[in-house]
Structure formats: structure tokens, C-alpha cells
PDB file of N, CA and C in Angstrom:
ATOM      1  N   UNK A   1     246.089 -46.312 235.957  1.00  0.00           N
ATOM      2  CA  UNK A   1     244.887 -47.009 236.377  1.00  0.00           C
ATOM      3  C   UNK A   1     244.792 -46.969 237.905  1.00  0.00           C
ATOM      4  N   UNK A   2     243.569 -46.473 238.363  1.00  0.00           N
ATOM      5  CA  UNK A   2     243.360 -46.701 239.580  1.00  0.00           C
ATOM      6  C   UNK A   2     243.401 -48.015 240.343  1.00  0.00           C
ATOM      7  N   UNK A   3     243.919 -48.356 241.634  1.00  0.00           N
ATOM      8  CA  UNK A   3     243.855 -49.468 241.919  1.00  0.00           C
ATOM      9  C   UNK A   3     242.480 -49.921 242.634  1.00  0.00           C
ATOM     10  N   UNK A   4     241.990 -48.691 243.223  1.00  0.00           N
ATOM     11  CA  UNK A   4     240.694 -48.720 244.120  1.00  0.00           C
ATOM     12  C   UNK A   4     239.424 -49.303 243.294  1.00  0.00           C
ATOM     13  N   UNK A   5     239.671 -48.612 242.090  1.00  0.00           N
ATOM     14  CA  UNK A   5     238.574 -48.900 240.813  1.00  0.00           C
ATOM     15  C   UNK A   5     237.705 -50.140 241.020  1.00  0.00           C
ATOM     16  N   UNK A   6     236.635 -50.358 240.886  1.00  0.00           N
ATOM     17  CA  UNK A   6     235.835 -51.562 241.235  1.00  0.00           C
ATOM     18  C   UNK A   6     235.838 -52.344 239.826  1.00  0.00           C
ATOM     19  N   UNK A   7     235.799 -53.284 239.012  1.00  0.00           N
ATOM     20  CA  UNK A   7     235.609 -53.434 237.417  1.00  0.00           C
ATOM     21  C   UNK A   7     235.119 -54.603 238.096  1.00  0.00           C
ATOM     22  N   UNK A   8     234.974 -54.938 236.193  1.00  0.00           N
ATOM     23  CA  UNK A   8     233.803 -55.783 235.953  1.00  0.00           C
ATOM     24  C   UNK A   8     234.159 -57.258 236.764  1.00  0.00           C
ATOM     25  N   UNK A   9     235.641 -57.534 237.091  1.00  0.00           N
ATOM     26  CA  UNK A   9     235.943 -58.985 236.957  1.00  0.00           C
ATOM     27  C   UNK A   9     235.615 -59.216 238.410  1.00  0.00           C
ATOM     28  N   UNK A  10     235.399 -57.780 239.663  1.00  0.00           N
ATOM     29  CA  UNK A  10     234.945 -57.740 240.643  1.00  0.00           C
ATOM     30  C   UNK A  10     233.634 -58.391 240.690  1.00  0.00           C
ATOM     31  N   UNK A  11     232.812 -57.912 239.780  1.00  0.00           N
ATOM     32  CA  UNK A  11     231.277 -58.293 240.135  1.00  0.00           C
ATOM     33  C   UNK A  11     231.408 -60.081 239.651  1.00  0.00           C
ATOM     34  N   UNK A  12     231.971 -60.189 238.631  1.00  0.00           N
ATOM     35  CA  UNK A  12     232.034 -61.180 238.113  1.00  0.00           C
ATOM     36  C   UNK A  12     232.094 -62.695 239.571  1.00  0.00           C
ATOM     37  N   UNK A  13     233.418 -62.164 240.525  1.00  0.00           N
ATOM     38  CA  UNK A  13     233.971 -63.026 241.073  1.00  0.00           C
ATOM     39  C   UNK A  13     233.022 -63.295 242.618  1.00  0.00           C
ATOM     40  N   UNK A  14     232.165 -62.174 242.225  1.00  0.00           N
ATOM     41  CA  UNK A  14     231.203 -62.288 244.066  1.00  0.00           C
ATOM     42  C   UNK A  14     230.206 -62.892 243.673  1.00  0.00           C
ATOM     43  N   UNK A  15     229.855 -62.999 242.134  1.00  0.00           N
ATOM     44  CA  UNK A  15     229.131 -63.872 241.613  1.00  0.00           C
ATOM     45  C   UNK A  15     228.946 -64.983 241.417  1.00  0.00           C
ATOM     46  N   UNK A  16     230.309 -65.373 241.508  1.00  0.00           N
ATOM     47  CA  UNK A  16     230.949 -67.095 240.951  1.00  0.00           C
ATOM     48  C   UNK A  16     231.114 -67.280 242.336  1.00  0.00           C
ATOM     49  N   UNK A  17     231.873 -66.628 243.642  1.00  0.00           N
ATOM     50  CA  UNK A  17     230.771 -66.919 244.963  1.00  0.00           C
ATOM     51  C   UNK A  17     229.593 -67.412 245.536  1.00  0.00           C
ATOM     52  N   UNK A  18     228.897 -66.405 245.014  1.00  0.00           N
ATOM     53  CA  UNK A  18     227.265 -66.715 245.143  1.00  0.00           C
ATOM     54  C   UNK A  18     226.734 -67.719 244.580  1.00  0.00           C
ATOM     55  N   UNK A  19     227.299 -68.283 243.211  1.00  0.00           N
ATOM     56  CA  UNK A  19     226.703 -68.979 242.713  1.00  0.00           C
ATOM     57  C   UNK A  19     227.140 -70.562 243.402  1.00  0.00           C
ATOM     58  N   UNK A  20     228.347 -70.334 243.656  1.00  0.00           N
ATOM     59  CA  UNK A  20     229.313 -71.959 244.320  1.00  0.00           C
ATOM     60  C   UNK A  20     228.241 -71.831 245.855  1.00  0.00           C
ATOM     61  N   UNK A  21     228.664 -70.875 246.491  1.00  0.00           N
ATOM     62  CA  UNK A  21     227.357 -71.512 247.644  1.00  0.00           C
ATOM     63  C   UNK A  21     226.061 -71.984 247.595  1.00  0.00           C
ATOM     64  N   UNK A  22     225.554 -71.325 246.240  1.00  0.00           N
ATOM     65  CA  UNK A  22     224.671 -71.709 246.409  1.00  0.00           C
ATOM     66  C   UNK A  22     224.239 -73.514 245.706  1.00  0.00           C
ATOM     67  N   UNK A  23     224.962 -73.565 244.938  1.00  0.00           N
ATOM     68  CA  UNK A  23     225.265 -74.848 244.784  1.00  0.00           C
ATOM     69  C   UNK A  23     225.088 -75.748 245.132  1.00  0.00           C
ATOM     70  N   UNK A  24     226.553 -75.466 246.295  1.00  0.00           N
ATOM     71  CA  UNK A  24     226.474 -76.050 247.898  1.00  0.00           C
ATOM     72  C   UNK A  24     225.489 -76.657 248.487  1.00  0.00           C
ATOM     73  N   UNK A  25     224.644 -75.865 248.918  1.00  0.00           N
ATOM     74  CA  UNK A  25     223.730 -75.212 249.283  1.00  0.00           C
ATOM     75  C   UNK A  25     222.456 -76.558 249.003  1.00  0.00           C
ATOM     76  N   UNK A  26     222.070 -76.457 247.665  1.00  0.00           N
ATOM     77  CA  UNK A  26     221.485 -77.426 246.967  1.00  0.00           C
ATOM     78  C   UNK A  26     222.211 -78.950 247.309  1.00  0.00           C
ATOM     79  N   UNK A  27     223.060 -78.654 246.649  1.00  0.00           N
ATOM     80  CA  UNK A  27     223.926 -80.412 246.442  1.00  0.00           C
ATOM     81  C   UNK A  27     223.961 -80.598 248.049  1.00  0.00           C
ATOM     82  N   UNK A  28     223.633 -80.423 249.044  1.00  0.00           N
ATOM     83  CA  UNK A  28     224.139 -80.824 250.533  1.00  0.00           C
ATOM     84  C   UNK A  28     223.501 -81.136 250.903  1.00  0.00           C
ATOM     85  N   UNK A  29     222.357 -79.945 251.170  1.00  0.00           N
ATOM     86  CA  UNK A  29     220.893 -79.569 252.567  1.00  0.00           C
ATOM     87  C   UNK A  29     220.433 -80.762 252.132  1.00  0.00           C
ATOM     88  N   UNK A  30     219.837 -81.535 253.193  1.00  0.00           N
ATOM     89  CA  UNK A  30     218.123 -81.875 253.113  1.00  0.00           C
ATOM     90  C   UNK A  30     217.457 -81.830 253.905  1.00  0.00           C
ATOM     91  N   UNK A  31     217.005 -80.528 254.454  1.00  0.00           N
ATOM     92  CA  UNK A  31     215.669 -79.639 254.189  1.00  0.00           C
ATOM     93  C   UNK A  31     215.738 -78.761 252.980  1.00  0.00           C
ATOM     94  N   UNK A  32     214.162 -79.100 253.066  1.00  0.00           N
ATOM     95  CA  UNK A  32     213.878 -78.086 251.485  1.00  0.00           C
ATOM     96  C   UNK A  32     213.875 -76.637 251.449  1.00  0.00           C
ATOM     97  N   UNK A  33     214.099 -76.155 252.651  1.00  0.00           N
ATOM     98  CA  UNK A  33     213.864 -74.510 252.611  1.00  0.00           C
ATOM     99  C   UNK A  33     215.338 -74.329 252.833  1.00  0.00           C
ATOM    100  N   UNK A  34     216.234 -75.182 253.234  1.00  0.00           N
ATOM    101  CA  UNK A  34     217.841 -74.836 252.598  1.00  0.00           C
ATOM    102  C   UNK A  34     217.644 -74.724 251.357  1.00  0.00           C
ATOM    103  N   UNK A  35     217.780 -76.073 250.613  1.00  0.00           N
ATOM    104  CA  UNK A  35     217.213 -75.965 249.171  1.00  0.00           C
ATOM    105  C   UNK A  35     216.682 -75.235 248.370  1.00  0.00           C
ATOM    106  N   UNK A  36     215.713 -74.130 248.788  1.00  0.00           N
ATOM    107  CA  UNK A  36     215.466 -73.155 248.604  1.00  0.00           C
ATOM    108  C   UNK A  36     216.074 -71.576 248.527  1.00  0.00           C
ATOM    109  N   UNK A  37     216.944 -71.499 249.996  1.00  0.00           N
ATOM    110  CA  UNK A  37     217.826 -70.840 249.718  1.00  0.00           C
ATOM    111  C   UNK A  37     218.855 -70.725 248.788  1.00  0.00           C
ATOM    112  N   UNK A  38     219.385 -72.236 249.097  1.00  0.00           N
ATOM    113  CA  UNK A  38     220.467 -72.126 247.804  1.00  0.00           C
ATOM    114  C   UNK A  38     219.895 -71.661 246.068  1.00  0.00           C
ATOM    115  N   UNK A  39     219.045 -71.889 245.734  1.00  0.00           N
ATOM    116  CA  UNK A  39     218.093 -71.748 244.858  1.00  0.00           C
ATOM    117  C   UNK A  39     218.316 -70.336 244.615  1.00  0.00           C
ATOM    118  N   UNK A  40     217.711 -69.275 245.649  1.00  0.00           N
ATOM    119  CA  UNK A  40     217.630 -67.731 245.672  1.00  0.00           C
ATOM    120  C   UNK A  40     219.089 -67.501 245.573  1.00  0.00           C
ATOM    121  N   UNK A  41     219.975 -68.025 246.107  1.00  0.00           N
ATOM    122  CA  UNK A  41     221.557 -67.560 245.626  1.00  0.00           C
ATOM    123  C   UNK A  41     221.741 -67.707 244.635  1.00  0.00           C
ATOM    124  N   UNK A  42     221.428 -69.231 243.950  1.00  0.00           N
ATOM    125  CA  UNK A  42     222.076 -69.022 242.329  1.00  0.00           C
ATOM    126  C   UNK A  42     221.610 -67.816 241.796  1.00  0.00           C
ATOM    127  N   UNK A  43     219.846 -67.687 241.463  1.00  0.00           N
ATOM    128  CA  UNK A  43     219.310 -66.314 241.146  1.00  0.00           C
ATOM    129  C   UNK A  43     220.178 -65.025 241.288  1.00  0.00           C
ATOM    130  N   UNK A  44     220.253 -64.906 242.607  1.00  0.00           N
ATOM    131  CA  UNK A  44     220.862 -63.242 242.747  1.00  0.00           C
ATOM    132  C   UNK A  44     222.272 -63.520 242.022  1.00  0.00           C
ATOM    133  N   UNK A  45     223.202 -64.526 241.538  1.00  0.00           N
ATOM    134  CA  UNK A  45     224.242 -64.486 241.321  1.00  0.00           C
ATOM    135  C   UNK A  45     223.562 -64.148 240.031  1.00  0.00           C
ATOM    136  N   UNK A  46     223.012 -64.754 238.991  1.00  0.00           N
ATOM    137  CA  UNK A  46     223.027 -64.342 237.711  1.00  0.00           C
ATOM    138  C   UNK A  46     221.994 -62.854 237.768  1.00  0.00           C
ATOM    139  N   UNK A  47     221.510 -62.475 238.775  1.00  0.00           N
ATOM    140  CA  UNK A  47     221.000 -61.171 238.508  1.00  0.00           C
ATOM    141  C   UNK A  47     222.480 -59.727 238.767  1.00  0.00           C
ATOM    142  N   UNK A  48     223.595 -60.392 239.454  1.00  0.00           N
ATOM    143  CA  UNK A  48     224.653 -59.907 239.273  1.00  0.00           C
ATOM    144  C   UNK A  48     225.102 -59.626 238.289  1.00  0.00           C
ATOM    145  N   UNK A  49     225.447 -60.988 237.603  1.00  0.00           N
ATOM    146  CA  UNK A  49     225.902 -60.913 236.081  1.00  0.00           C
ATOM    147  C   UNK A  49     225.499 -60.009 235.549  1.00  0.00           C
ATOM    148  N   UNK A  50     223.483 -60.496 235.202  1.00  0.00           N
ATOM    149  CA  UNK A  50     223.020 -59.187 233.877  1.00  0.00           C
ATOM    150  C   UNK A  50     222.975 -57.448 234.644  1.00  0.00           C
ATOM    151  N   UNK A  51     223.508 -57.578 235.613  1.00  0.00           N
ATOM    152  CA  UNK A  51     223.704 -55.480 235.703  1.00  0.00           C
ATOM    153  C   UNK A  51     224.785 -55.407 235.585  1.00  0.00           C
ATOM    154  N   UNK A  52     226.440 -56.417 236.081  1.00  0.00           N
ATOM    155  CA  UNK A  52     227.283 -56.029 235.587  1.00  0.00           C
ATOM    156  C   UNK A  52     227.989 -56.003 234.353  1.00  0.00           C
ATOM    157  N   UNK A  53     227.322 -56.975 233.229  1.00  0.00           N
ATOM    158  CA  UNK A  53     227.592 -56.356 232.077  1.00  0.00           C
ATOM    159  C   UNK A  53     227.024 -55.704 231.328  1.00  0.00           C
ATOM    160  N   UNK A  54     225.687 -55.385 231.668  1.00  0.00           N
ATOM    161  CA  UNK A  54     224.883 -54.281 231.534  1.00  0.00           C
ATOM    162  C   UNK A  54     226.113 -52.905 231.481  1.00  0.00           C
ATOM    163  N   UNK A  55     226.611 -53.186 232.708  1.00  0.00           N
ATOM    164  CA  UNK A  55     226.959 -51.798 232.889  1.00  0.00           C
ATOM    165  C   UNK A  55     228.224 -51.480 232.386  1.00  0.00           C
ATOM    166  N   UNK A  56     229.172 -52.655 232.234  1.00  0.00           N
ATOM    167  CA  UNK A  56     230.601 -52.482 231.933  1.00  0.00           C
ATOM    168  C   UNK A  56     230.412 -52.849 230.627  1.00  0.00           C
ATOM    169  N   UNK A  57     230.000 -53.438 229.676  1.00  0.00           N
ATOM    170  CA  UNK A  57     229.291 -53.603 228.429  1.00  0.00           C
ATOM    171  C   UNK A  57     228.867 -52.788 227.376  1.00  0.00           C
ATOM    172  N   UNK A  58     227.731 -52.652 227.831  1.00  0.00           N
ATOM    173  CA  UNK A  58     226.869 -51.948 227.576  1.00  0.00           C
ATOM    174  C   UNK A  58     227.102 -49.959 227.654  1.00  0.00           C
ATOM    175  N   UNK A  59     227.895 -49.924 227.933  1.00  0.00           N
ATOM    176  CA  UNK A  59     228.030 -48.616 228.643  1.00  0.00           C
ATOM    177  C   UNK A  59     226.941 -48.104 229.191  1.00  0.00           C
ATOM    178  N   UNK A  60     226.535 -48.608 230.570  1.00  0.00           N
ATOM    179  CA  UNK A  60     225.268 -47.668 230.989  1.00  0.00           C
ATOM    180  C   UNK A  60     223.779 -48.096 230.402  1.00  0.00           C
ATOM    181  N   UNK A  61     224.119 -49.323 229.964  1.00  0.00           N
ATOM    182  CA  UNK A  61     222.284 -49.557 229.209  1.00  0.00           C
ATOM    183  C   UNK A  61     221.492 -50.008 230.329  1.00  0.00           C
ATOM    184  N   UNK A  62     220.238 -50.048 230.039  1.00  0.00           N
ATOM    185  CA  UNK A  62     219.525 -50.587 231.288  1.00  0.00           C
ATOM    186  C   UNK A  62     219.000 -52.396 230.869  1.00  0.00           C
ATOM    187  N   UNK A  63     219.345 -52.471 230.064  1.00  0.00           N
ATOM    188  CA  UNK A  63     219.020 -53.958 229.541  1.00  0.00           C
ATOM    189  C   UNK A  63     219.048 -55.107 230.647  1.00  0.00           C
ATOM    190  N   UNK A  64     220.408 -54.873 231.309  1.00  0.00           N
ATOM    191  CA  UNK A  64     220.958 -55.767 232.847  1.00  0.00           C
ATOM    192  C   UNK A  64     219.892 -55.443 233.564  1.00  0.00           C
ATOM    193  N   UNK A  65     219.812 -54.669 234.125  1.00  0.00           N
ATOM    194  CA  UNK A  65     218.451 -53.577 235.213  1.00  0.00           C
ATOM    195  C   UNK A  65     217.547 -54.388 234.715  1.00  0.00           C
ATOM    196  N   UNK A  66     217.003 -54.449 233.543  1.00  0.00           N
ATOM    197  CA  UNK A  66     215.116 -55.103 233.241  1.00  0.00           C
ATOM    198  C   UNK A  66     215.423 -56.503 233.625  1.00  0.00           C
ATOM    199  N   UNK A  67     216.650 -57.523 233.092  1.00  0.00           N
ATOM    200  CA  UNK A  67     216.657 -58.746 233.142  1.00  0.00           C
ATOM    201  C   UNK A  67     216.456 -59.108 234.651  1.00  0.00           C
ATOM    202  N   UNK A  68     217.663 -58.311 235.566  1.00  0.00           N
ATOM    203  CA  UNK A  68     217.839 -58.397 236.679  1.00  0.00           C
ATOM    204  C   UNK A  68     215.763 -57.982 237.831  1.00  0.00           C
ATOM    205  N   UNK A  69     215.311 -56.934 237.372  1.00  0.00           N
ATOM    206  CA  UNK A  69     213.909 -57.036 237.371  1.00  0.00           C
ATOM    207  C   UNK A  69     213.185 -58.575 237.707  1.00  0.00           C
ATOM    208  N   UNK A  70     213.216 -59.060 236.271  1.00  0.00           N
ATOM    209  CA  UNK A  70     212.704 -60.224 235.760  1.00  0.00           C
ATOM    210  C   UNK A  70     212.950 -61.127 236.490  1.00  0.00           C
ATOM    211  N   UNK A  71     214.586 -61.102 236.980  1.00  0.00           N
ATOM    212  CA  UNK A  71     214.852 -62.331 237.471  1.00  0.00           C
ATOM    213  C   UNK A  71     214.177 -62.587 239.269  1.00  0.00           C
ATOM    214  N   UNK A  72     214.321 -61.392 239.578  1.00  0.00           N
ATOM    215  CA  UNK A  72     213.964 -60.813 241.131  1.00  0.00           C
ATOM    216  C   UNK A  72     212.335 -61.128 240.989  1.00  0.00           C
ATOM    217  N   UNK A  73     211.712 -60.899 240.211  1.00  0.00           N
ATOM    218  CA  UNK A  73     210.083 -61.423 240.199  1.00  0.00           C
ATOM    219  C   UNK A  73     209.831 -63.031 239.859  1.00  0.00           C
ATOM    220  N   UNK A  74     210.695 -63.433 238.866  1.00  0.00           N
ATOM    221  CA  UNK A  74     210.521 -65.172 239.153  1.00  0.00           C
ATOM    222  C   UNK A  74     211.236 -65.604 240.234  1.00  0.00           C
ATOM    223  N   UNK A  75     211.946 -65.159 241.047  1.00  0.00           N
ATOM    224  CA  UNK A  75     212.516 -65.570 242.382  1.00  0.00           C
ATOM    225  C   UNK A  75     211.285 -65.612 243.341  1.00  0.00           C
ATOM    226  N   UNK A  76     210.425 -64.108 243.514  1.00  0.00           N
ATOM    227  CA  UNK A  76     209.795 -64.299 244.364  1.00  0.00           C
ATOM    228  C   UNK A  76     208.218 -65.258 243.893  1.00  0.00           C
ATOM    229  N   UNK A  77     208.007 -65.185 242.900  1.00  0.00           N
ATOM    230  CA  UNK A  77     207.017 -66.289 242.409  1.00  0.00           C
ATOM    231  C   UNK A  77     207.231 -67.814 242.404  1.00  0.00           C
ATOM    232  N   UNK A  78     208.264 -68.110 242.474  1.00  0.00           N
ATOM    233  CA  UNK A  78     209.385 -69.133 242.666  1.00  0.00           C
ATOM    234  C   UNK A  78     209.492 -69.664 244.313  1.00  0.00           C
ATOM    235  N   UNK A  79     209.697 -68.556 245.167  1.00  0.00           N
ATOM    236  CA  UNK A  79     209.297 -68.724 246.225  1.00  0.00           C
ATOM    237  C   UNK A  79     207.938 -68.916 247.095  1.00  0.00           C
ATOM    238  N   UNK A  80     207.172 -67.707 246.515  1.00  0.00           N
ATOM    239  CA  UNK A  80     205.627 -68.827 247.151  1.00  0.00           C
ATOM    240  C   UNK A  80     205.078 -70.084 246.799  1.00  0.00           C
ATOM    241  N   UNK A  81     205.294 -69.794 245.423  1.00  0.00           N
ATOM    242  CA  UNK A  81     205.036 -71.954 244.994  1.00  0.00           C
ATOM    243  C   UNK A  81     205.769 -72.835 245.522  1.00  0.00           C
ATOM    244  N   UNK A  82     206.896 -72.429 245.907  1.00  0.00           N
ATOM    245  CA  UNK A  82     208.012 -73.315 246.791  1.00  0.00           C
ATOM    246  C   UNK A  82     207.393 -73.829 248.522  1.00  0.00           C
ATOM    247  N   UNK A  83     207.025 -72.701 248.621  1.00  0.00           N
ATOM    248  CA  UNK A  83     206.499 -72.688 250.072  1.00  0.00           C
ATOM    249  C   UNK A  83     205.422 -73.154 250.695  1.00  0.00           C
ATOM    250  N   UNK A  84     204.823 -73.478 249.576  1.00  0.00           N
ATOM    251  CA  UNK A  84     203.117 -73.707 249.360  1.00  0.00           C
ATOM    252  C   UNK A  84     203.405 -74.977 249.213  1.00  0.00           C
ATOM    253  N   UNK A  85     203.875 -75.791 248.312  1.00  0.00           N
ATOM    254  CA  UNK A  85     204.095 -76.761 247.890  1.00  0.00           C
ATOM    255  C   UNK A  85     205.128 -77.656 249.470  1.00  0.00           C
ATOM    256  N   UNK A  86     205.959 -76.801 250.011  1.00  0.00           N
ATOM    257  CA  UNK A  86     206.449 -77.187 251.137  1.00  0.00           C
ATOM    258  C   UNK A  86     205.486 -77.422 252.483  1.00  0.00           C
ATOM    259  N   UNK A  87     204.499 -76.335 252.881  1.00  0.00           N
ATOM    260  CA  UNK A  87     203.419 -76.634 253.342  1.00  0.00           C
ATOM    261  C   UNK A  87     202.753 -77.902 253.309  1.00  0.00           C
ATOM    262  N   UNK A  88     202.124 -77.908 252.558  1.00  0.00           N
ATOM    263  CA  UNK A  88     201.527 -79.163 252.154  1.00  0.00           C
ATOM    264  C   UNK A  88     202.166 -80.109 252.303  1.00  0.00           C
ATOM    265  N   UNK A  89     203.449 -80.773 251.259  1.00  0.00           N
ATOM    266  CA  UNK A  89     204.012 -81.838 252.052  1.00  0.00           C
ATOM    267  C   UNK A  89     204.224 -81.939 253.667  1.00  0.00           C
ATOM    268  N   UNK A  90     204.672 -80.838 254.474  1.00  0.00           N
ATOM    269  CA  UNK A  90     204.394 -81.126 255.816  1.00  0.00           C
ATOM    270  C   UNK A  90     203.539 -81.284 256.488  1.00  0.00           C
ATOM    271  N   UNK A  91     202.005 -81.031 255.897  1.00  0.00           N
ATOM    272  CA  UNK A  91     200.718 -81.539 256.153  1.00  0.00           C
ATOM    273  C   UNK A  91     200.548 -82.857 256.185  1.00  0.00           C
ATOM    274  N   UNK A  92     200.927 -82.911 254.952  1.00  0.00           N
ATOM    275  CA  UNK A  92     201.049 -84.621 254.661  1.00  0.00           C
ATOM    276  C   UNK A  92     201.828 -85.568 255.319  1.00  0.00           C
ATOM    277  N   UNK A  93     202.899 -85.106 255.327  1.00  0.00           N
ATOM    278  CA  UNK A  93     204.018 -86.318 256.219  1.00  0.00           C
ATOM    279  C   UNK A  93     204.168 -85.867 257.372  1.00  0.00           C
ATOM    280  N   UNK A  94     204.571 -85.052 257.240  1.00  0.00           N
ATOM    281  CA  UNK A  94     204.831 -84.200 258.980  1.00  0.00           C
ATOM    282  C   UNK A  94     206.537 -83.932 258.976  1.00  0.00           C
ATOM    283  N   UNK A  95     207.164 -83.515 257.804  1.00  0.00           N
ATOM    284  CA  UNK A  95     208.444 -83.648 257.333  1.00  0.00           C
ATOM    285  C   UNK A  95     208.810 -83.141 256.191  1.00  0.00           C
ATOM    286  N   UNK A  96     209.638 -82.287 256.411  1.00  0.00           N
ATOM    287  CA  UNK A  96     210.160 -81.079 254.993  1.00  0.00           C
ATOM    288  C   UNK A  96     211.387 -82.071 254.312  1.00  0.00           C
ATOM    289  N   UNK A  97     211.916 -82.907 254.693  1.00  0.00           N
ATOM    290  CA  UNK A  97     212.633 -83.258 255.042  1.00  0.00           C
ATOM    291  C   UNK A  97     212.745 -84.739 252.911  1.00  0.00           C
ATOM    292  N   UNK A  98     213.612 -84.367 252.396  1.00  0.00           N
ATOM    293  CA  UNK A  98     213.281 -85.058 250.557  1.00  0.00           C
ATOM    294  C   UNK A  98     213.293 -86.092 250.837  1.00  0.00           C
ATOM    295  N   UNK A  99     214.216 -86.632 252.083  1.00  0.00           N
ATOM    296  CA  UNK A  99     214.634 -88.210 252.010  1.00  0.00           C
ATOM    297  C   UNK A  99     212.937 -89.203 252.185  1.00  0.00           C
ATOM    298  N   UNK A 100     212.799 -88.017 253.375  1.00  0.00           N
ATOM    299  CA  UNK A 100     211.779 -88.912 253.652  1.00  0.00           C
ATOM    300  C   UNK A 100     210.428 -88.596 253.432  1.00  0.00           C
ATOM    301  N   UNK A 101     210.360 -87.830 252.056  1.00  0.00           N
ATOM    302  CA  UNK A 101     208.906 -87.475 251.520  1.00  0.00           C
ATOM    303  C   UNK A 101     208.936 -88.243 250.142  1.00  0.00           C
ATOM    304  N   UNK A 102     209.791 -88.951 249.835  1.00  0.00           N
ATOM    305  CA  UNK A 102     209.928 -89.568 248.580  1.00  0.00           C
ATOM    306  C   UNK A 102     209.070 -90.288 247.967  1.00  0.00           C
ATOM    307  N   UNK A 103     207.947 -90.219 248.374  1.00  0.00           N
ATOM    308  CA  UNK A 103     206.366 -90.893 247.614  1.00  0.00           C
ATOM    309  C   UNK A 103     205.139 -90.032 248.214  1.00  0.00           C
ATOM    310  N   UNK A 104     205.207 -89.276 246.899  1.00  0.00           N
ATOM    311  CA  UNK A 104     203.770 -88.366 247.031  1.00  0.00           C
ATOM    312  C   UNK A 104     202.735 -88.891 246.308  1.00  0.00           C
ATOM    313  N   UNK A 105     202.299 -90.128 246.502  1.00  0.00           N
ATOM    314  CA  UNK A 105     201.092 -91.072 246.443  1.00  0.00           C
ATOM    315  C   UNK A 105     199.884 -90.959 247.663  1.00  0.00           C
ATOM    316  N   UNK A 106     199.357 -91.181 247.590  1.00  0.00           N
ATOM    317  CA  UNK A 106     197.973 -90.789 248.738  1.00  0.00           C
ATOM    318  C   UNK A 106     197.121 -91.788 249.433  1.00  0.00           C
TER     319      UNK A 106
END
């Protein structure tokens, strides 16, 4: 066995990375466009997942590839409603900021 060899438990573990920061990320920030980021990390971590067992799996299917697709287009749809919706509250309060937007009453 090669030692250089990349396998699956590789992708696996930059994943379980990605996914703990992004976590982080969430459970910490408050601003919402941290929050957001962390958000897009969990995503790309499970768009990791479905190509690497797509590929080590699957032998070569593209099944991972379409999910991973899928997931990359509700990320970015995910993100303009995010942003939009962030907008606005800073219209409104003058503050991205959860603690202190906590009543969206008018």
C-alpha cells in the first residue's frame, strides 16, 4: 500500500474540520454574516462528504457530483436571502448584530 495514497478517511477528516469550525463559527459569532459563514462551512463540509463517497463508494459514480451540485446552489440561494434579510434588519435597527435585533415588531 502506498503511503502517499489520498483515501477516503482523508476527505472524511477535512470534513469533520470544516464542519467543527463551522460550528464554531455559529455557536460563538454575533454578527450575522459570521453566522453566515459558519453556515457556508457546514455546507461545503457535507458537499465533501457526498463526492467523497461518491467516489470511494461508488466507484466513480457521479451521484456525489449532482448532490454536491445541489448543495452548492442552495448555499448560494441561501446566501442572498441571508443577505437581504440582513440588509433590512440593518435598515431597521442600524445593527447586524442578534443580541440586539431581538424584536422584529414595527
Amino acid at each position: 500500500m502506498n503511503l502517499l495514497q489520498i483515501g477516503l478517511h482523508h476527505y472524511l477528516v477535512i470534513s469533520a474540520i470544516l464542519f467543527t469550525l463551522g460550528m464554531f463559527a455559529v455557536l460563538t459569532r454575533r454578527n450575522a454574516i459570521a453566522m453566515l459563514m459558519g453556515i457556508e462551512l457546514i455546507l461545503n463540509s457535507c458537499s465533501i462528504n457526498f463526492v467523497a463517497f461518491s467516489r470511494f463508494i461508488e466507484d466513480g459514480g457521479i451521484h456525489g457530483q449532482v448532490f454536491a451540485i445541489f448543495v452548492i446552489m442552495l448555499a448560494a440561494a441561501e446566501a442572498a436571502i441571508m443577505l437581504a434579510i440582513i440588509i433590512a434588519i440593518y435598515r431597521r435597527f442600524g445593527a447586524i448584530s442578534p443580541d440586539e435585533t431581538d424584536s422584529l415588531r414595527g
